[in-house]
N, C-alpha and C. Protein backbone atom coordinates (compact mmCIF):
# COMPACT_ATOMS: atom_id res chain seq x y z
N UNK A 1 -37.04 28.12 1.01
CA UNK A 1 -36.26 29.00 1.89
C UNK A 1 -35.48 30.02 1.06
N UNK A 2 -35.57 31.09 1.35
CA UNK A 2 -34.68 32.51 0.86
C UNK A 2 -33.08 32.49 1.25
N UNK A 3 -32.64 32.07 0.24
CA UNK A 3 -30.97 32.37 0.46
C UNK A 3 -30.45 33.08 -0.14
N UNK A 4 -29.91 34.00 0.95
CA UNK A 4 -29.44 35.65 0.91
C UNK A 4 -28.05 35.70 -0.36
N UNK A 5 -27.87 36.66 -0.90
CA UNK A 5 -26.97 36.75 -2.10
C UNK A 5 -25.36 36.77 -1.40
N UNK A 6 -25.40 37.48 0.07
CA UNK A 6 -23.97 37.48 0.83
C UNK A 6 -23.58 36.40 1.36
N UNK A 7 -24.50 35.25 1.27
CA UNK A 7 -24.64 34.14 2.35
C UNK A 7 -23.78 33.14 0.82
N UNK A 8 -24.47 32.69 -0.03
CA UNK A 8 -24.12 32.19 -1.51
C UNK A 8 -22.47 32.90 -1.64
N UNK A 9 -22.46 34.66 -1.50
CA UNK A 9 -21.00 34.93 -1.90
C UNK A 9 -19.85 34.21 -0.57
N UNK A 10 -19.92 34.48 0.40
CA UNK A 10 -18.99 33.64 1.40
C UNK A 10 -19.19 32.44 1.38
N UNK A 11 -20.02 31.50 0.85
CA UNK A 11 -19.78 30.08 0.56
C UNK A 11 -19.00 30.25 -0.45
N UNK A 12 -19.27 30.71 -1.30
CA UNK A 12 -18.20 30.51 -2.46
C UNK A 12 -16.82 31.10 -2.17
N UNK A 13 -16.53 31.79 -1.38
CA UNK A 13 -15.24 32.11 -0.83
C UNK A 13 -14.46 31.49 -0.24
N UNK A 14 -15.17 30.72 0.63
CA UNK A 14 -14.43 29.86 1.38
C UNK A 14 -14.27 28.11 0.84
N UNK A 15 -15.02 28.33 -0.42
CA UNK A 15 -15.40 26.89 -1.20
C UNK A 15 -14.58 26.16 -2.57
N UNK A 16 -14.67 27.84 -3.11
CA UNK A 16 -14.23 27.96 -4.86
C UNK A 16 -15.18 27.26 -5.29
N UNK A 17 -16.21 26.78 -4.74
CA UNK A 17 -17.14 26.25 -5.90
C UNK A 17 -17.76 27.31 -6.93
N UNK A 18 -18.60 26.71 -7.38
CA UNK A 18 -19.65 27.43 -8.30
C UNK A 18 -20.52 28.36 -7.57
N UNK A 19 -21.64 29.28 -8.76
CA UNK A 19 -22.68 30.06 -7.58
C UNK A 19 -23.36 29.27 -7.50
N UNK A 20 -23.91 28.47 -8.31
CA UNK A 20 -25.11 27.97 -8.35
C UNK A 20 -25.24 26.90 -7.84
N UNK A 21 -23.59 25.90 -7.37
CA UNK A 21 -23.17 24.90 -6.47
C UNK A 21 -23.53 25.59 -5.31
N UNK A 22 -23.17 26.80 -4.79
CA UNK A 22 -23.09 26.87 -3.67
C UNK A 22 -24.28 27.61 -3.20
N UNK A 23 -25.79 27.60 -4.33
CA UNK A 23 -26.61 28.19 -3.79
C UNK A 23 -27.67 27.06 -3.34
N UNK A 24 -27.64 26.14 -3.98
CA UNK A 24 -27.91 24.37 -3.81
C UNK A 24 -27.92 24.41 -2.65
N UNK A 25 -26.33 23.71 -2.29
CA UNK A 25 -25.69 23.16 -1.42
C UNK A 25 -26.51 24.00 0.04
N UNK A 26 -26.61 25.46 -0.15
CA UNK A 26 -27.42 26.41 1.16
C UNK A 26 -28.87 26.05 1.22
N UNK A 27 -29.25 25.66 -0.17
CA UNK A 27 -31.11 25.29 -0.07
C UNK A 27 -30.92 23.87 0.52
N UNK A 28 -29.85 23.15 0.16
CA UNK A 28 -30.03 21.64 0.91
C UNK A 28 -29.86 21.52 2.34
N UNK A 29 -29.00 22.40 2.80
CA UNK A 29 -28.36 22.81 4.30
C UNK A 29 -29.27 23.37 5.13
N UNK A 30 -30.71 24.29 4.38
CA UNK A 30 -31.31 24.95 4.90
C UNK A 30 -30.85 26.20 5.56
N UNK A 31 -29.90 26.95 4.70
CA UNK A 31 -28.75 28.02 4.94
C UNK A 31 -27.47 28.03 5.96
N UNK A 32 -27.30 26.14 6.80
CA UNK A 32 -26.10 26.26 7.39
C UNK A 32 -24.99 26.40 6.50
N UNK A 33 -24.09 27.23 6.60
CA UNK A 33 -22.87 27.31 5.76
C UNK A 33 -21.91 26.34 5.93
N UNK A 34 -21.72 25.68 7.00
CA UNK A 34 -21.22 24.74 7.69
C UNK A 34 -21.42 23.52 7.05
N UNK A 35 -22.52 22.83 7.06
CA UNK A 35 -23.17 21.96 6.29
C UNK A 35 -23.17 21.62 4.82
N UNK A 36 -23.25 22.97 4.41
CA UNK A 36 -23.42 23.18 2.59
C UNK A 36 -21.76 23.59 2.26
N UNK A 37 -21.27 23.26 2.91
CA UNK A 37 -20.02 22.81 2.88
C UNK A 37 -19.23 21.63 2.58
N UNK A 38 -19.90 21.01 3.36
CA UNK A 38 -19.55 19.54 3.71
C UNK A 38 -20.11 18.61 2.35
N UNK A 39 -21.33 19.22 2.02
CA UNK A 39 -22.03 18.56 0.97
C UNK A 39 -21.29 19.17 -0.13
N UNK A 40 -20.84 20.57 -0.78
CA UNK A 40 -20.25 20.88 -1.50
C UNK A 40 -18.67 19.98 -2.07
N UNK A 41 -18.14 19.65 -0.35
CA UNK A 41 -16.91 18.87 -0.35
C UNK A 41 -17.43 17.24 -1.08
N UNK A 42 -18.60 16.73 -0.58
CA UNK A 42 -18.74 15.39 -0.80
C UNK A 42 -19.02 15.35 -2.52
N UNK A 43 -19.71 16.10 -3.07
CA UNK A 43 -20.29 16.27 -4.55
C UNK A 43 -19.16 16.30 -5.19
N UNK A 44 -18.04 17.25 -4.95
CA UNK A 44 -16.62 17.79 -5.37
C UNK A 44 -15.67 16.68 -5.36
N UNK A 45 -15.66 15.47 -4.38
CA UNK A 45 -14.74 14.66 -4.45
C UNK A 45 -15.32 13.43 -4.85
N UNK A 46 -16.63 12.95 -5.06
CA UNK A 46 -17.34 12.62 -6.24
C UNK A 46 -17.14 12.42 -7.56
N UNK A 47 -16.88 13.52 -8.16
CA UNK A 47 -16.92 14.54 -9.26
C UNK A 47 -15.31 14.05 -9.68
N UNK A 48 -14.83 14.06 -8.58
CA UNK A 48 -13.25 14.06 -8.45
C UNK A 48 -13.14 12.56 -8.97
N UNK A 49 -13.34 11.85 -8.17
CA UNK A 49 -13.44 10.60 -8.92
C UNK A 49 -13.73 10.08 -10.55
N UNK A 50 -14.47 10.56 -10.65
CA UNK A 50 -15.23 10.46 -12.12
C UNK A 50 -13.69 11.05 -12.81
N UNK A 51 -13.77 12.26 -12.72
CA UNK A 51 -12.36 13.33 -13.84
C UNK A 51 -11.32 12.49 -14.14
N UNK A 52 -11.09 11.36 -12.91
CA UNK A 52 -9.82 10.66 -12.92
C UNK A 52 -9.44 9.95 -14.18
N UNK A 53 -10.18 9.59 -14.89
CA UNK A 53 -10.40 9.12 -16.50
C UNK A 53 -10.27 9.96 -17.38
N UNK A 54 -10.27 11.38 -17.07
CA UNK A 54 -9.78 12.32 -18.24
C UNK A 54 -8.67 12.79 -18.49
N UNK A 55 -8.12 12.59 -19.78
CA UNK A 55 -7.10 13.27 -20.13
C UNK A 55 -6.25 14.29 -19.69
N UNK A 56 -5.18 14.37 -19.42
CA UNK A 56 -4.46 15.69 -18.72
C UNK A 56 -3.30 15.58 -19.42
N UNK A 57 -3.33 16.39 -20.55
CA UNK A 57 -1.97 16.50 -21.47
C UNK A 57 -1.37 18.31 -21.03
N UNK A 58 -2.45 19.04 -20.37
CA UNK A 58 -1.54 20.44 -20.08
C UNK A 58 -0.82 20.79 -19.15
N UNK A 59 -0.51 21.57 -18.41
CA UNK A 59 0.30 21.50 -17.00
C UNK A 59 1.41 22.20 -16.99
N UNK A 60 2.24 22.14 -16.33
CA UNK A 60 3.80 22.52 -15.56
C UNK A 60 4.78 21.79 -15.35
N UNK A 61 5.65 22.06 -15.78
CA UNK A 61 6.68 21.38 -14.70
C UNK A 61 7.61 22.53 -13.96
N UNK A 62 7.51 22.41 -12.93
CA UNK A 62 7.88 23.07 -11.74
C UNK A 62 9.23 22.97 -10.85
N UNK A 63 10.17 23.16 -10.94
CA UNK A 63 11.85 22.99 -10.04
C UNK A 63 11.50 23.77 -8.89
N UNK A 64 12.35 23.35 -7.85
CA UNK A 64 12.61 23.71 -6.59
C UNK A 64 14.19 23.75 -6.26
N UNK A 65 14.80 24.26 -5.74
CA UNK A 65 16.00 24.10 -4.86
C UNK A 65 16.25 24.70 -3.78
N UNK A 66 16.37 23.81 -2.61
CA UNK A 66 16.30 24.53 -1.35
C UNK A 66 17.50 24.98 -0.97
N UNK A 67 17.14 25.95 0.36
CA UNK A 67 18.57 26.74 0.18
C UNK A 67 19.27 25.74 0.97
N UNK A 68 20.52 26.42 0.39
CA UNK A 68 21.90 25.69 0.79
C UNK A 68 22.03 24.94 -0.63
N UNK A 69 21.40 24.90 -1.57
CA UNK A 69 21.22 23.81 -3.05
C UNK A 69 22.23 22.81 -2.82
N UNK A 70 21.44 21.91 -1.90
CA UNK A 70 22.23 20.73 -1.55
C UNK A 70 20.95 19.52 -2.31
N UNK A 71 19.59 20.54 -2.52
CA UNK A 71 18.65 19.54 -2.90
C UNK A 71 18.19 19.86 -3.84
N UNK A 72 17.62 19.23 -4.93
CA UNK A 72 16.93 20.23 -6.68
C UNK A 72 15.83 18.74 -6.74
N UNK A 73 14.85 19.74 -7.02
CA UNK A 73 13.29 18.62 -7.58
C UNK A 73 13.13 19.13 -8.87
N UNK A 74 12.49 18.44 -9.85
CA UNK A 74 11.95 18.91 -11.20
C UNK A 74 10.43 18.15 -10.70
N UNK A 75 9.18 18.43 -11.05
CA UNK A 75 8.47 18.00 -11.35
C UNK A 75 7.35 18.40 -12.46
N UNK A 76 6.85 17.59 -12.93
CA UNK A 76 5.74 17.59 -13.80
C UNK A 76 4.70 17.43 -13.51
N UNK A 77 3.80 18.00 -13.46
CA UNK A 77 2.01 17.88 -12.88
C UNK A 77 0.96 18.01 -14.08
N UNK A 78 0.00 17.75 -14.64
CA UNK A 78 -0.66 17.64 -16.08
C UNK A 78 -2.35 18.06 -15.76
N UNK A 79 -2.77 18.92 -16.19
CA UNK A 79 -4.20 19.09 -15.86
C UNK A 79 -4.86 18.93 -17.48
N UNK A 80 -5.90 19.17 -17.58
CA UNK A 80 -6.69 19.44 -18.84
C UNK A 80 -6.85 20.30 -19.75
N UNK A 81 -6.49 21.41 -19.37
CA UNK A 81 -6.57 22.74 -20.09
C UNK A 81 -4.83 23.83 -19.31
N UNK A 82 -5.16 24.55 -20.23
CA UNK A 82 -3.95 25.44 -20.40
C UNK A 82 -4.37 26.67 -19.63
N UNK A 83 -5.89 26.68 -19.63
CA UNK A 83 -6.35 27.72 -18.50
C UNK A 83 -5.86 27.47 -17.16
N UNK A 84 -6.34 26.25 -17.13
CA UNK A 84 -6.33 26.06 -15.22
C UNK A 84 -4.64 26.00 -15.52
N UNK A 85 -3.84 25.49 -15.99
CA UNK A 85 -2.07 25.02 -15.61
C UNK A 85 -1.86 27.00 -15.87
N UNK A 86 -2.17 28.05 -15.90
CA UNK A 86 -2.28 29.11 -15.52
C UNK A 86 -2.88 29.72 -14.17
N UNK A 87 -3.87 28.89 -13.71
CA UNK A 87 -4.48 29.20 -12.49
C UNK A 87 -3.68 29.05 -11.22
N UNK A 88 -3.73 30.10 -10.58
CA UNK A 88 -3.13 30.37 -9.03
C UNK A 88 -3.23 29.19 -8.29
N UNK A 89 -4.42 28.29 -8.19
CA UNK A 89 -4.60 27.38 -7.46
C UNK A 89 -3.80 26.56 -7.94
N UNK A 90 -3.62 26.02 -9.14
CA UNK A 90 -2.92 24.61 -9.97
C UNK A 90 -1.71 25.20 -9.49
N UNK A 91 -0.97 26.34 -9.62
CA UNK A 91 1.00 27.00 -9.75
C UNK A 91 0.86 26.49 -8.06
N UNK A 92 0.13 26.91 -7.05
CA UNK A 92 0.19 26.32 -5.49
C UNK A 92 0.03 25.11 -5.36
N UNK A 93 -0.70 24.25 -5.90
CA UNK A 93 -0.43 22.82 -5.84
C UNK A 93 0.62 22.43 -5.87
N UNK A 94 0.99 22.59 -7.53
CA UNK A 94 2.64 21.88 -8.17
C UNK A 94 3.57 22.18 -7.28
N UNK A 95 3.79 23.84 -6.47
CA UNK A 95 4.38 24.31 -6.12
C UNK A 95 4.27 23.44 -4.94
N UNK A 96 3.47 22.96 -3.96
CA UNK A 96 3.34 21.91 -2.95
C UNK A 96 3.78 20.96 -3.05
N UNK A 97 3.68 20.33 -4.11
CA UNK A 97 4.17 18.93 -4.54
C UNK A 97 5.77 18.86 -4.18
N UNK A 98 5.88 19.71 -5.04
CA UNK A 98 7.25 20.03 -5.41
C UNK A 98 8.30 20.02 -4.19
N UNK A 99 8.03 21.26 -3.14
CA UNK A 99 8.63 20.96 -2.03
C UNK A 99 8.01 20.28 -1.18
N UNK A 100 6.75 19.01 -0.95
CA UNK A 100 6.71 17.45 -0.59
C UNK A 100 7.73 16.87 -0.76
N UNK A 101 8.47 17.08 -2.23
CA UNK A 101 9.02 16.01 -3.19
C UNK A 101 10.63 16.14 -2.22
N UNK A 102 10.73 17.41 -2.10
CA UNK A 102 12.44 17.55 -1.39
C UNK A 102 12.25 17.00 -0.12
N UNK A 103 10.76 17.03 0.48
CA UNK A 103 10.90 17.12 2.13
C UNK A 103 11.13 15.49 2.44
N UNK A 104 10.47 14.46 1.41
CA UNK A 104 9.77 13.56 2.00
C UNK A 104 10.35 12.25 1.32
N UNK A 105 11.24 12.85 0.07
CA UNK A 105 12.29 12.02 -0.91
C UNK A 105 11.50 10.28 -1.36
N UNK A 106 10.05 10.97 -2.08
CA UNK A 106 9.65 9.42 -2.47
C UNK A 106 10.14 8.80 -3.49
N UNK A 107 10.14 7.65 -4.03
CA UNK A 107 10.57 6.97 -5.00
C UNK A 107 10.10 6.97 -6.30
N UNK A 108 8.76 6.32 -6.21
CA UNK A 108 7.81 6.41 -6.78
C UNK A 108 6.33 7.34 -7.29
N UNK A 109 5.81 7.65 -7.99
CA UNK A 109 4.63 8.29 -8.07
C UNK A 109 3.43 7.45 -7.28
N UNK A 110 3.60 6.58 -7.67
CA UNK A 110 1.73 5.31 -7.05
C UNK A 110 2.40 4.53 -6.78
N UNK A 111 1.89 3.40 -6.43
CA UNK A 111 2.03 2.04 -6.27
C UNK A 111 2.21 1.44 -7.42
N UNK A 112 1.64 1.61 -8.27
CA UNK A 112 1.42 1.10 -9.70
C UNK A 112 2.73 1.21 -10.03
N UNK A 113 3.41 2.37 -10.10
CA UNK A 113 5.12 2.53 -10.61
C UNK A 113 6.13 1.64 -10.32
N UNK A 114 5.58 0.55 -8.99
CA UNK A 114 6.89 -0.28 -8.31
C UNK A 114 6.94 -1.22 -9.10
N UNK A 115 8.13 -1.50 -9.33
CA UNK A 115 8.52 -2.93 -10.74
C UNK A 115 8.49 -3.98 -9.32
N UNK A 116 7.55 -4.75 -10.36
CA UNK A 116 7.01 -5.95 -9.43
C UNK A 116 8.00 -6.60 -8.67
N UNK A 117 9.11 -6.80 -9.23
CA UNK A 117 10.61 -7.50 -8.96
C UNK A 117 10.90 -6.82 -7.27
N UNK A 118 10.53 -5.52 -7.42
CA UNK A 118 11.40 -4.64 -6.46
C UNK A 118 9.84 -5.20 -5.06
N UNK A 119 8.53 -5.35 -5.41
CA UNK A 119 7.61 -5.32 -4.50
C UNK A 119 8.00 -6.97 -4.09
N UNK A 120 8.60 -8.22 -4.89
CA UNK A 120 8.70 -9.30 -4.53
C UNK A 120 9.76 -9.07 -3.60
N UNK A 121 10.93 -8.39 -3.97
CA UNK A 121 12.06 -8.60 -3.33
C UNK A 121 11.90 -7.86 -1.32
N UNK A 122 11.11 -7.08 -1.48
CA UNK A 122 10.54 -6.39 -0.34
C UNK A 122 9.77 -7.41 0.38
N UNK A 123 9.01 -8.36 -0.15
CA UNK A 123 8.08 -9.09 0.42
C UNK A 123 8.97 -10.21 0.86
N UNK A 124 9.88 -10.60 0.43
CA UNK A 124 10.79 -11.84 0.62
C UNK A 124 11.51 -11.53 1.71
N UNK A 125 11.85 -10.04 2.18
CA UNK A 125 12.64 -9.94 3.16
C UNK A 125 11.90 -9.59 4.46
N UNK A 126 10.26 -9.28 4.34
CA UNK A 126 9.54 -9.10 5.18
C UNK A 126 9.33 -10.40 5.89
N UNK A 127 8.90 -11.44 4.91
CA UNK A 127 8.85 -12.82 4.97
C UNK A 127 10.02 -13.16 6.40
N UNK A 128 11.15 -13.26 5.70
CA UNK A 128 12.42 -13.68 6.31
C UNK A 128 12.60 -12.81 7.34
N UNK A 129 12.05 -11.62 8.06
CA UNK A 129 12.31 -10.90 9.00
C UNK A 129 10.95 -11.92 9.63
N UNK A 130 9.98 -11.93 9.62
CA UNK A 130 8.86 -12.49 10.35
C UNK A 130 9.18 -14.17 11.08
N UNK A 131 9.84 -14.64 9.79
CA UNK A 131 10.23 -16.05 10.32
C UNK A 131 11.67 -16.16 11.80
N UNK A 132 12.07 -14.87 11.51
CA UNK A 132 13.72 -14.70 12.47
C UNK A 132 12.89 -14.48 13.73
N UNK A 133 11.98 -13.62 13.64
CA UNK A 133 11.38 -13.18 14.80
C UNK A 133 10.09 -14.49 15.71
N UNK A 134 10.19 -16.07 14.95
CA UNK A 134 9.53 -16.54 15.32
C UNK A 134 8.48 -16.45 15.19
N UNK A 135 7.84 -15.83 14.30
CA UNK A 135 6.35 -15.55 13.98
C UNK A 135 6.18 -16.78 13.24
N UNK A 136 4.76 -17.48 13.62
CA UNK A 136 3.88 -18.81 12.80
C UNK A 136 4.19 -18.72 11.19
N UNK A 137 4.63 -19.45 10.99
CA UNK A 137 4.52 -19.81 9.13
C UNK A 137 3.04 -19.45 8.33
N UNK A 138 2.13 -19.86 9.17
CA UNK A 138 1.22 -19.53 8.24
C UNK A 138 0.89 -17.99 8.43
N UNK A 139 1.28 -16.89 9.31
CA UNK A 139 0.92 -15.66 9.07
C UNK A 139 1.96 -15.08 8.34
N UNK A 140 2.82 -15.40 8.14
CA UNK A 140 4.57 -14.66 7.50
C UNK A 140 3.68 -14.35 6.29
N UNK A 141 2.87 -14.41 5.35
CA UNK A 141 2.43 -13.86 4.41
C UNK A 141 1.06 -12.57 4.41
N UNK A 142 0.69 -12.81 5.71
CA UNK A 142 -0.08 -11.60 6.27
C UNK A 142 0.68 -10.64 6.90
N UNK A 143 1.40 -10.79 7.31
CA UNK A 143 2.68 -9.72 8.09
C UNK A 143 3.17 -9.16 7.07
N UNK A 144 3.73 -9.61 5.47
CA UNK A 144 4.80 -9.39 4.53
C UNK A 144 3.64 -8.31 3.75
N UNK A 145 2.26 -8.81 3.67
CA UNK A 145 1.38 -7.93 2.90
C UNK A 145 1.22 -6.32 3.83
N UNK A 146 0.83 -6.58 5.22
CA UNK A 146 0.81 -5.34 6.02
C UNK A 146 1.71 -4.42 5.52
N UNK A 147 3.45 -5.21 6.07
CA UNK A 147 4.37 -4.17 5.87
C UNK A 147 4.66 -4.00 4.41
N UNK A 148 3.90 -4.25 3.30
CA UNK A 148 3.97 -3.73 1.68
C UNK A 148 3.27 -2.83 2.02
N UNK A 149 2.43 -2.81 2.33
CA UNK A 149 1.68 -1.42 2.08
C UNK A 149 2.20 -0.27 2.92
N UNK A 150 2.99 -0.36 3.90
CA UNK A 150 4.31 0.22 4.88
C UNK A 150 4.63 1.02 3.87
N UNK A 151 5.34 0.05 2.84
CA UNK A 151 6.13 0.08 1.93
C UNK A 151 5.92 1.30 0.83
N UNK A 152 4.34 1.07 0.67
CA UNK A 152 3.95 2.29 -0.41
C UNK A 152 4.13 3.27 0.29
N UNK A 153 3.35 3.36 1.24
CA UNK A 153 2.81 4.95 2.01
C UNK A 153 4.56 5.24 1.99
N UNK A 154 5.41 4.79 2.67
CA UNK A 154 6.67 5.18 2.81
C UNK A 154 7.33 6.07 1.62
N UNK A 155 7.34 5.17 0.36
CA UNK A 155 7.99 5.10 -1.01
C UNK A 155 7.42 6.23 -2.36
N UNK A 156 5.43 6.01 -1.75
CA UNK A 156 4.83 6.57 -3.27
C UNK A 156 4.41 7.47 -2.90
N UNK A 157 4.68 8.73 -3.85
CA UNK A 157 4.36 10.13 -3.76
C UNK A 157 2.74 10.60 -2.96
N UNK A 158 2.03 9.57 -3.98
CA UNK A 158 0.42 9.97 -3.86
C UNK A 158 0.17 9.10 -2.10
N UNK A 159 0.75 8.26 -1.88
CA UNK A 159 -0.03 7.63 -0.09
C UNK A 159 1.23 8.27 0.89
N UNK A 160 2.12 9.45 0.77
CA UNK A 160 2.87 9.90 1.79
C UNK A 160 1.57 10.51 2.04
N UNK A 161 2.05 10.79 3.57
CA UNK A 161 1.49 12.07 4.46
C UNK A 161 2.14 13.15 3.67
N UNK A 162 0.77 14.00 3.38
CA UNK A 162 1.26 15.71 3.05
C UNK A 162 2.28 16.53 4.21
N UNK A 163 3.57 16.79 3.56
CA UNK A 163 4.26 17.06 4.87
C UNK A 163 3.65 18.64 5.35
N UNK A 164 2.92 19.10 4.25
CA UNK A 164 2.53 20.36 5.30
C UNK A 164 1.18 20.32 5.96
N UNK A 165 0.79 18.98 5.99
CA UNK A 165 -0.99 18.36 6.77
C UNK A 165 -0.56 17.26 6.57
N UNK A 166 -0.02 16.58 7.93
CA UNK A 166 0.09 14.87 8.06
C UNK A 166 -1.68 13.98 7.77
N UNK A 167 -2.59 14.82 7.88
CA UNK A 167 -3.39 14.64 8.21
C UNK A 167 -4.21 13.96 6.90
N UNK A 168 -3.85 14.08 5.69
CA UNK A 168 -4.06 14.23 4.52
C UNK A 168 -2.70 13.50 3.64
N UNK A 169 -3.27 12.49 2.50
CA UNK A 169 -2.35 12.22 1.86
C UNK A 169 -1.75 13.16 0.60
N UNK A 170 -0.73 12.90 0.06
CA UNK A 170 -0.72 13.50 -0.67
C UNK A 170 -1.96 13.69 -2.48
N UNK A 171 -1.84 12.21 -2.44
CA UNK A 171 -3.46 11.97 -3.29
C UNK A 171 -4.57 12.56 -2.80
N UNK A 172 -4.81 12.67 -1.18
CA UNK A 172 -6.34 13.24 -0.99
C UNK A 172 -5.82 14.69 -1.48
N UNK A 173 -4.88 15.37 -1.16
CA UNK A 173 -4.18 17.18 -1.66
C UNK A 173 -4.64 17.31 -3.45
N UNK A 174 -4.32 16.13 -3.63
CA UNK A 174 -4.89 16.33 -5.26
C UNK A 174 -6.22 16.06 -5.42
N UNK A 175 -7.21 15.18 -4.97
CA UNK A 175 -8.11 14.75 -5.53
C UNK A 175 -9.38 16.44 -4.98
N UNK A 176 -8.32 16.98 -3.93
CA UNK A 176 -9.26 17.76 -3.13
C UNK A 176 -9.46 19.38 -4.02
N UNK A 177 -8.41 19.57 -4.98
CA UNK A 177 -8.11 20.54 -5.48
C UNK A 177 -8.79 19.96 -7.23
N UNK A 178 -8.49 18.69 -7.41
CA UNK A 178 -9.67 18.51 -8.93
C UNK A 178 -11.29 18.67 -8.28
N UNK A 179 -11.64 18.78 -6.88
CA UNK A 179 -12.85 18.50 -6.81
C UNK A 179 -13.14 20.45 -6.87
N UNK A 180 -12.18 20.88 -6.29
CA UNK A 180 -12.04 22.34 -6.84
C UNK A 180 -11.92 23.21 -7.65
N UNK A 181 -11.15 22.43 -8.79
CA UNK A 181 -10.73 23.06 -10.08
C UNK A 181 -11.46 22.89 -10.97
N UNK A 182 -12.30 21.08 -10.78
CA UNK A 182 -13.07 21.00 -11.98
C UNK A 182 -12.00 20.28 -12.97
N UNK A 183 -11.06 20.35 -12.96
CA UNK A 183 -10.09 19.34 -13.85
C UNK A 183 -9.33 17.94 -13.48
N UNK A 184 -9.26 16.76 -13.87
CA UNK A 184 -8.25 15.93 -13.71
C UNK A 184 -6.91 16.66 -13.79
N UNK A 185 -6.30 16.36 -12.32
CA UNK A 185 -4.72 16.53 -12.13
C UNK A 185 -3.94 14.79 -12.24
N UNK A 186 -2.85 14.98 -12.78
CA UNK A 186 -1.99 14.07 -12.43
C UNK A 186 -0.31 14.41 -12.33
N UNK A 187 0.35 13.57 -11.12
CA UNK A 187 1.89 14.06 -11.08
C UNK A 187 2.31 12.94 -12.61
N UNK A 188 2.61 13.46 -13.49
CA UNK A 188 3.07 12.64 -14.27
C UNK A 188 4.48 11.74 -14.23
N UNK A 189 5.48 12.99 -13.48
CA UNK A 189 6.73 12.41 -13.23
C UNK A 189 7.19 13.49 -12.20
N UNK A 190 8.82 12.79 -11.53
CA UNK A 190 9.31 14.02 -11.28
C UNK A 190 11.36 12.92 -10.87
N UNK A 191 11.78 14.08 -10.47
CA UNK A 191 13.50 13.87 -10.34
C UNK A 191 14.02 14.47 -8.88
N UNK A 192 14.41 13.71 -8.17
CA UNK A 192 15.31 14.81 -6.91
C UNK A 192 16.33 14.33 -6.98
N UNK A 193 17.05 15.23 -6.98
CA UNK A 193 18.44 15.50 -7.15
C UNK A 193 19.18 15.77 -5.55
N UNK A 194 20.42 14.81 -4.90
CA UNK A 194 20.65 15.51 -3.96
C UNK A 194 21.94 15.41 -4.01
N UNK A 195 22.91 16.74 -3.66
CA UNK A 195 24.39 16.90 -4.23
C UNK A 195 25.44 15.81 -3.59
N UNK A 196 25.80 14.98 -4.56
CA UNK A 196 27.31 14.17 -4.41
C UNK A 196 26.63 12.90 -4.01
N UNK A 197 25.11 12.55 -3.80
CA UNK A 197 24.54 11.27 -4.17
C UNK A 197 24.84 10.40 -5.34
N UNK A 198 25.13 9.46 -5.10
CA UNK A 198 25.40 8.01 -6.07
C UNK A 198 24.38 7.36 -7.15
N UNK A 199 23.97 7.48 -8.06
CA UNK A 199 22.73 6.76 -7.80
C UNK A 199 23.22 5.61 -7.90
């Protein structure tokens, strides 16, 4: 099948893939753009997976303060190269993150970050809320696991809802933009600051 050179340029417009990704993706689609889309997305977050093992020592760190500066974020985001932590797309990410980070006040980066102490002490009181409420002894440890994972999505940066697309975590926002960029991203760290808070 003949796929037209304008047909290849608006996939790639609306894609950021490659040409030659997105001239594929139209011979596999049989020129739906729609389709060779979808497959472009599936290859890309694929791909995305794999990167997750590579190194990301370059990047940004990025501040925010919203008005009224009652709130200040620092964050750090790390890609692979010094090209892309220059690229428009990577400065709009961080820049996303960043005010996530004020909107949505997580604790943690992953799950992985919670000191085990703090995930026992959560589980002990889930426990003891399940037993007050009369719930069976033998499920109080299926109830305490549910509401842990409550616990992450609530707490860790990467399983909030993206506050500007509930629809999307904040990890799928990243994994969706390495399947775009072509680089491993990672939030390496970050700080919110909110005025006359205790810590």
């Amino acid at each position: 099948m003949e796929i037209k050179a304008e047909l290849v340029k608006k996939l790639r417009e609306k894609s950021n893939a490659g040409m030659m990704d997105c001239k594929k993706a139209l011979i596999e689609s049989n020129g739906d753009i729609e389709k060779a889309e979808e497959i472009l997305k599936e290859k890309g977050l694929a791909e995305a997976s794999k990167k997750a093992f590579r190194a990301a020592k370059e990047g940004l760190i990025d501040a925010y303060i919203h008005p009224g500066s009652r709130i200040g974020v620092l964050v750090e985001v790390n890609c692979e190269t010094d090209f892309v932590a220059r690229n428009e797309m990577f400065k709009n990410l961080v820049h996303d993150i960043t005010l996530h980070i004020a909107a949505a006040a997580p604790l943690y980066v992953s799950r992985e970050d919670v000191p085990p102490e703090k995930i026992e002490e959560e589980k002990e009181l889930y426990r003891k809320q399940a037993l007050n409420e009369g719930k069976p002894e033998n499920i109080v440890d299926r109830i305490a696991e549910g509401k842990i994972n409550k616990f992450f999505e609530e707490n860790c940066l990467l399983e909030q809802p993206f506050v500007k697309d509930n629809d999307i975590t904040v990890g799928d926002l990243i994994k969706s933009n390495i399947a775009k960029i072509g680089e491993n991203i990672v939030v390496r760290r970050f700080v919110r600051y909110v005025l006359g808070e205790e810590k």
